[in-house]
C-alpha atoms as a PDB file:
ATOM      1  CA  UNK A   1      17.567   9.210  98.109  1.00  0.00           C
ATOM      2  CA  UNK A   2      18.513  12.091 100.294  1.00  0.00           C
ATOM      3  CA  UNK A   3      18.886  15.575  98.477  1.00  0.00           C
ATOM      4  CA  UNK A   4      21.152  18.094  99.764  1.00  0.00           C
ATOM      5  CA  UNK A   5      20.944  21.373  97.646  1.00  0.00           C
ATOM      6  CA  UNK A   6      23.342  24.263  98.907  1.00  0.00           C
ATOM      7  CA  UNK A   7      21.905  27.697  98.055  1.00  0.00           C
ATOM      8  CA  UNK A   8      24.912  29.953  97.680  1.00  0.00           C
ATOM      9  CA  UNK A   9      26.664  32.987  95.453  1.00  0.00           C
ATOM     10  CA  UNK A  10      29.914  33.385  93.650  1.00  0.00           C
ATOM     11  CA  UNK A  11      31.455  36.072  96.215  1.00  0.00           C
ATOM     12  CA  UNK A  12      30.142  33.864  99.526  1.00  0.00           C
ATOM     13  CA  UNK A  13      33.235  32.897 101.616  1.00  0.00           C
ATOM     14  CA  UNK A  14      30.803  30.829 103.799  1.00  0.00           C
ATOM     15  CA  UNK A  15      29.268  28.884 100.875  1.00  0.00           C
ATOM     16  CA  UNK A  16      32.782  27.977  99.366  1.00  0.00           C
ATOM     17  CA  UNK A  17      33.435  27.057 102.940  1.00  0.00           C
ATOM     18  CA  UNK A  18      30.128  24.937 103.233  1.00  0.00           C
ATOM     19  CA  UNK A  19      30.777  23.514  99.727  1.00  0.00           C
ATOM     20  CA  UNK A  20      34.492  21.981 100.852  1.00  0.00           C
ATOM     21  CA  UNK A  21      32.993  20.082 103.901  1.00  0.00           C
ATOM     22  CA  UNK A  22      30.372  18.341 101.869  1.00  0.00           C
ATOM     23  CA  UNK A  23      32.754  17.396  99.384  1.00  0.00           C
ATOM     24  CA  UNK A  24      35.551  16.489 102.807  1.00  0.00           C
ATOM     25  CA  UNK A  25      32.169  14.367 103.471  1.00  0.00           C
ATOM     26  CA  UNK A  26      31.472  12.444 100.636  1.00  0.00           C
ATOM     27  CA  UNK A  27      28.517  14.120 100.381  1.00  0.00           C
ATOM     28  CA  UNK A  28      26.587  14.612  97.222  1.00  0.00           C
ATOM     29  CA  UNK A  29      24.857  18.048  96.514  1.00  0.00           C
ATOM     30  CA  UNK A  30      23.319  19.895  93.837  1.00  0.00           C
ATOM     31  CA  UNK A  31      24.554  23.205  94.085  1.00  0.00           C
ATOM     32  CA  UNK A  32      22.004  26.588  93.415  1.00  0.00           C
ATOM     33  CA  UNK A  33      23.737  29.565  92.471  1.00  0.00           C
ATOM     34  CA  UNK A  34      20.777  32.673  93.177  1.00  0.00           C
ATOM     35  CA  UNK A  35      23.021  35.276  92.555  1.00  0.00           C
ATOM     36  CA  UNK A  36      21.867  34.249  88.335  1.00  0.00           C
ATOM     37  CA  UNK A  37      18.775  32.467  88.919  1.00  0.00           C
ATOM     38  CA  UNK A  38      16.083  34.579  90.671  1.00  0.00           C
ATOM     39  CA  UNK A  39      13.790  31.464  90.532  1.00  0.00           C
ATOM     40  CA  UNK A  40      15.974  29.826  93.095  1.00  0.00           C
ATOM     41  CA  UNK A  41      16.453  32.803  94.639  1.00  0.00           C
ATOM     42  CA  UNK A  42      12.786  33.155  95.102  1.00  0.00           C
ATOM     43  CA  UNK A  43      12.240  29.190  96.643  1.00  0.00           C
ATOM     44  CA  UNK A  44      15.642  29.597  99.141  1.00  0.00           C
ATOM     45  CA  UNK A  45      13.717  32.801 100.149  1.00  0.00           C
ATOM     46  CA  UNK A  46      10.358  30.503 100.592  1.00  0.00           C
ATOM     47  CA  UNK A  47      12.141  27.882 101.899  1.00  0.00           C
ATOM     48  CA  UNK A  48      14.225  29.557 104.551  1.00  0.00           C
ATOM     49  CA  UNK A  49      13.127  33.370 104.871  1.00  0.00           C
ATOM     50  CA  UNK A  50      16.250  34.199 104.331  1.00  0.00           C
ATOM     51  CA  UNK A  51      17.900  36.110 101.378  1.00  0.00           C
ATOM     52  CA  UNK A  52      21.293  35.486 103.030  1.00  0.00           C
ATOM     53  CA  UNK A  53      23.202  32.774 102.065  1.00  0.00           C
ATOM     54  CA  UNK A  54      24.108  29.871 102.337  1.00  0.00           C
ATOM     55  CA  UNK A  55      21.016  28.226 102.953  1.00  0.00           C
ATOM     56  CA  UNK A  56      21.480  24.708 102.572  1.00  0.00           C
ATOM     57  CA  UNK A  57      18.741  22.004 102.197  1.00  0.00           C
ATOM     58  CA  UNK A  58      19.369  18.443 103.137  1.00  0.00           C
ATOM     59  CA  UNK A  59      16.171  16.699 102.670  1.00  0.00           C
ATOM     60  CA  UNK A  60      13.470  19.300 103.830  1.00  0.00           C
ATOM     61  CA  UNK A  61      16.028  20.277 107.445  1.00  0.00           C
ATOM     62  CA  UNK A  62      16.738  23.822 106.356  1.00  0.00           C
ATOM     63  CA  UNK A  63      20.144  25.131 107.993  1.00  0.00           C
ATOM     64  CA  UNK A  64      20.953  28.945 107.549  1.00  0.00           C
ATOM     65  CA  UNK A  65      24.449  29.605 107.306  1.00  0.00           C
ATOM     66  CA  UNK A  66      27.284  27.387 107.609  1.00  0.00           C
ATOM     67  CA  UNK A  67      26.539  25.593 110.783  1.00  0.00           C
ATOM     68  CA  UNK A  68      28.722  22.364 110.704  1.00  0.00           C
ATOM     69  CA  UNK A  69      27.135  20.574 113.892  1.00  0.00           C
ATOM     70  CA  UNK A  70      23.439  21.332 112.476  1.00  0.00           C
ATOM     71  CA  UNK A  71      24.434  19.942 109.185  1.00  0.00           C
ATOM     72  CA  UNK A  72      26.253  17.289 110.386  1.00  0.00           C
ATOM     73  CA  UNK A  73      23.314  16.176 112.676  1.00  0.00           C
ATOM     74  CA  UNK A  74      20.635  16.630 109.632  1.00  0.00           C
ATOM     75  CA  UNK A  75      23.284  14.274 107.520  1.00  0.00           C
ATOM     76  CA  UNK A  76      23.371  11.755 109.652  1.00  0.00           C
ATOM     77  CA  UNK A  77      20.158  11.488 111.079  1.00  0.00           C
ATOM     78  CA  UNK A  78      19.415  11.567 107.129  1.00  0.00           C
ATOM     79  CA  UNK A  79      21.739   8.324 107.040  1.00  0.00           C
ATOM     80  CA  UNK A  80      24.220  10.591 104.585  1.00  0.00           C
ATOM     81  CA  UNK A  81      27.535  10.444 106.604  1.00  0.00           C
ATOM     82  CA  UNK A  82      28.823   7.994 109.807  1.00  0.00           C
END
């Protein structure tokens, strides 16, 4: 199965945003808060090269930001959403 994993912070407008659409979708995500854990902080950094967020992960296509057509591509092409 697909992962999605959204990187995000408490005070992010843009990940709350993000967050909603998955959850409009029907989409199932594990959700990585790196404002507490430094760990994740560390791998979204690795992952990305970003330490902006969000930085969402939907199995290995890493999208900066909330970018609904580039997510919405990766989650279909991922066989995640119609």
């Amino acid at each position: 199965m697909t992962s999605v994993i959204v990187y995000s912070t408490n005070t992010c407008p843009y990940c709350v945003m993000a967050k909603q659409w998955l959850k409009e979708k029907k989409v199932d995500f594990e959700e990585v808060n790196v404002g507490i854990d430094q760990e994740k902080a560390k791998e979204m950094i690795q992952k990305s090269g970003q330490m902006g967020v969000p930085v969402i992960d939907i199995g290995g296509d890493i999208i900066i930001g909330f970018d609904r057509p580039k997510m919405e591509g990766s989650l279909k092409t991922k066989g995640l959403i119609k």
